[in-house]
C-alpha atoms as a PDB file:
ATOM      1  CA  UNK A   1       3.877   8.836  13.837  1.00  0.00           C
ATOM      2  CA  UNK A   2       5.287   5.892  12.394  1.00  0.00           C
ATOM      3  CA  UNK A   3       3.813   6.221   9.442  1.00  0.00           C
ATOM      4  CA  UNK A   4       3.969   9.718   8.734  1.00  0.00           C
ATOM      5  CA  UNK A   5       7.939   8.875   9.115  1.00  0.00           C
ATOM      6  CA  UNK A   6       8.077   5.935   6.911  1.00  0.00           C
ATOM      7  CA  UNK A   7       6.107   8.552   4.412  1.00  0.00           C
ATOM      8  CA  UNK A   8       8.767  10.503   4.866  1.00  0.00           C
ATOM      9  CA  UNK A   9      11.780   8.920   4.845  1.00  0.00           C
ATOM     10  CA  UNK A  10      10.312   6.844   1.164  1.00  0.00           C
ATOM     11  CA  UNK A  11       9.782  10.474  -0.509  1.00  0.00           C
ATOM     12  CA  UNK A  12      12.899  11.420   0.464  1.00  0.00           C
ATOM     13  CA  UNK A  13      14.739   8.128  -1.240  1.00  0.00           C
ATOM     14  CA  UNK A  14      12.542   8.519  -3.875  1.00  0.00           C
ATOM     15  CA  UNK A  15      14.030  12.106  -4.519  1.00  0.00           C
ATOM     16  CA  UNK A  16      17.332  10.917  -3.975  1.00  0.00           C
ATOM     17  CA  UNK A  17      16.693   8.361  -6.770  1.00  0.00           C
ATOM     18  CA  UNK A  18      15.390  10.738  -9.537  1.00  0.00           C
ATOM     19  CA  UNK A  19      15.006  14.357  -9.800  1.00  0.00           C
ATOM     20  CA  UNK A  20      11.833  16.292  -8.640  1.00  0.00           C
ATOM     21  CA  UNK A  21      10.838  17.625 -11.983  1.00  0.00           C
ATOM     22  CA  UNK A  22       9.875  13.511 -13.540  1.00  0.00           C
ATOM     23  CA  UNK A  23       8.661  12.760 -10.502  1.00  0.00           C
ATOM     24  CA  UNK A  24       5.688  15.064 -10.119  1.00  0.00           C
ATOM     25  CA  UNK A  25       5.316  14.801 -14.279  1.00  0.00           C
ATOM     26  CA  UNK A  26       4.918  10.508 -13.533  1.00  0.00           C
ATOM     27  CA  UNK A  27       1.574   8.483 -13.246  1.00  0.00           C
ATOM     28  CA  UNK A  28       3.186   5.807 -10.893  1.00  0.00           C
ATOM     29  CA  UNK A  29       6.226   8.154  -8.837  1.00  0.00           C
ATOM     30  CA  UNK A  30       7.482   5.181  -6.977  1.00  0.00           C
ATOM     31  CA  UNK A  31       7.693   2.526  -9.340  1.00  0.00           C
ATOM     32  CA  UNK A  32      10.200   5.117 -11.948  1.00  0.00           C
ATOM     33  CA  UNK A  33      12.240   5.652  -8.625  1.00  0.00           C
ATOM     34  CA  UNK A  34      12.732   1.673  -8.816  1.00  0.00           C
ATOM     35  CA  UNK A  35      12.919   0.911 -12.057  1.00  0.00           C
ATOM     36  CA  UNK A  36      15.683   3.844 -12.090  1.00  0.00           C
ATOM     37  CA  UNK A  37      17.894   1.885  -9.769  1.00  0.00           C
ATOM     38  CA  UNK A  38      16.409  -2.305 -10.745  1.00  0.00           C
ATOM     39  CA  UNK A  39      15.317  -1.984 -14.085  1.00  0.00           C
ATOM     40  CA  UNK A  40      11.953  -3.406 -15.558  1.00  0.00           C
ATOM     41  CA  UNK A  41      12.258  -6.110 -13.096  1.00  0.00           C
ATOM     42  CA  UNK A  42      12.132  -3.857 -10.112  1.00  0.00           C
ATOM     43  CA  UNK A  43       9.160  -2.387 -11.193  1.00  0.00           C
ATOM     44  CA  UNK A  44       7.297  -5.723 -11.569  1.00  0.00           C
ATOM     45  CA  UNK A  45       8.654  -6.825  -8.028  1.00  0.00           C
ATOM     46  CA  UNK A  46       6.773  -3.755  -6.931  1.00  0.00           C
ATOM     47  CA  UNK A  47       3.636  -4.532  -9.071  1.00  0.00           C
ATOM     48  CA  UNK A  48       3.631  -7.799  -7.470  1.00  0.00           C
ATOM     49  CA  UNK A  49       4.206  -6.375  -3.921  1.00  0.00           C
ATOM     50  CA  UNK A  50       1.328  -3.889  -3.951  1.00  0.00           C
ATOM     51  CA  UNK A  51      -0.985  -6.819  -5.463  1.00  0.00           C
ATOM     52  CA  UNK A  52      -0.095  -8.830  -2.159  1.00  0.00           C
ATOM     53  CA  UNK A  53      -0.586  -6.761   0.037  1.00  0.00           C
ATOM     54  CA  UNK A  54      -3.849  -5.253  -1.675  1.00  0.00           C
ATOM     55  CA  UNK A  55      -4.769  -8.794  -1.253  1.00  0.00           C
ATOM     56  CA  UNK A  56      -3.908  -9.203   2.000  1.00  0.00           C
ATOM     57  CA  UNK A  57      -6.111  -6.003   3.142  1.00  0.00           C
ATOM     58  CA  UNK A  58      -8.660  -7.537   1.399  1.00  0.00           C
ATOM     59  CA  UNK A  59      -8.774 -10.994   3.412  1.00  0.00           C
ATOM     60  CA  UNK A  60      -8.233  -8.921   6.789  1.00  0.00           C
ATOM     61  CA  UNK A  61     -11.229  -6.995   6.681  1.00  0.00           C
ATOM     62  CA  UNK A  62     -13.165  -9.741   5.400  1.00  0.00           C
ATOM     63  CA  UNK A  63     -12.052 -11.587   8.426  1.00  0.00           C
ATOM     64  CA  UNK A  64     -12.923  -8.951  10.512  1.00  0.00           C
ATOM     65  CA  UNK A  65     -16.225  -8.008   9.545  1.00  0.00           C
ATOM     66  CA  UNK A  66     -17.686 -11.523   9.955  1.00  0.00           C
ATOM     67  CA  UNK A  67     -16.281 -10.906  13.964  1.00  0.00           C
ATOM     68  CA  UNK A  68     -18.028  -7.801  13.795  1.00  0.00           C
ATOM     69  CA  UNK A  69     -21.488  -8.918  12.389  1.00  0.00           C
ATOM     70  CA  UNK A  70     -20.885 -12.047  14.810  1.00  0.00           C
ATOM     71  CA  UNK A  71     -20.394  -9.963  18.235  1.00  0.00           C
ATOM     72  CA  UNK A  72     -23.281  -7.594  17.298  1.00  0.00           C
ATOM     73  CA  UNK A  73     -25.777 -10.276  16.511  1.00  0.00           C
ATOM     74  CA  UNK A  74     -24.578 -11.829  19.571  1.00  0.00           C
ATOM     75  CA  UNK A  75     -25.277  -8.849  21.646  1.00  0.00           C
ATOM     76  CA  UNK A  76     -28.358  -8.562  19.999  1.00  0.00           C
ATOM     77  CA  UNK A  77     -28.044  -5.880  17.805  1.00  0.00           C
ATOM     78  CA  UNK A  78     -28.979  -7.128  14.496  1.00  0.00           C
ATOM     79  CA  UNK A  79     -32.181  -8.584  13.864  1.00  0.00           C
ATOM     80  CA  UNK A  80     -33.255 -11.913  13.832  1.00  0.00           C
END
């Protein structure tokens, strides 16, 4: 639910920002919405962002699947 809202509530500032009609005719929708309020630089901040946190995804579920291929050889389920 919270997501679905957060979903939301971004297209709708990102229609607020800049008309419909370039929106659904741009390759990256969100990052014209802010580089039509911060400029070039805006759009790099976002660039930057999205790398982070693609990054950060990245190291979580590497993290997590050595717990998960720990716990099932532990329990026995993997072969020896």
């Amino acid at each position: 639910g919270i997501s679905t809202a957060l979903y939301v509530l971004v297209g709708l500032a990102s229609v607020s920002l800049v008309p419909w009609s370039r929106l659904s005719s741009s390759e990256a929708a969100l990052a014209l919405a802010v580089s039509s309020v911060l400029g070039e630089s805006g759009s790099a901040v976002l660039t930057v962002a999205a790398l982070l946190t693609t990054l950060n995804t990245v190291l979580v579920l590497l993290l997590v699947s050595s717990r998960i291929i720990y716990g099932l050889g532990r329990e026995g389920a993997l072969p020896g």
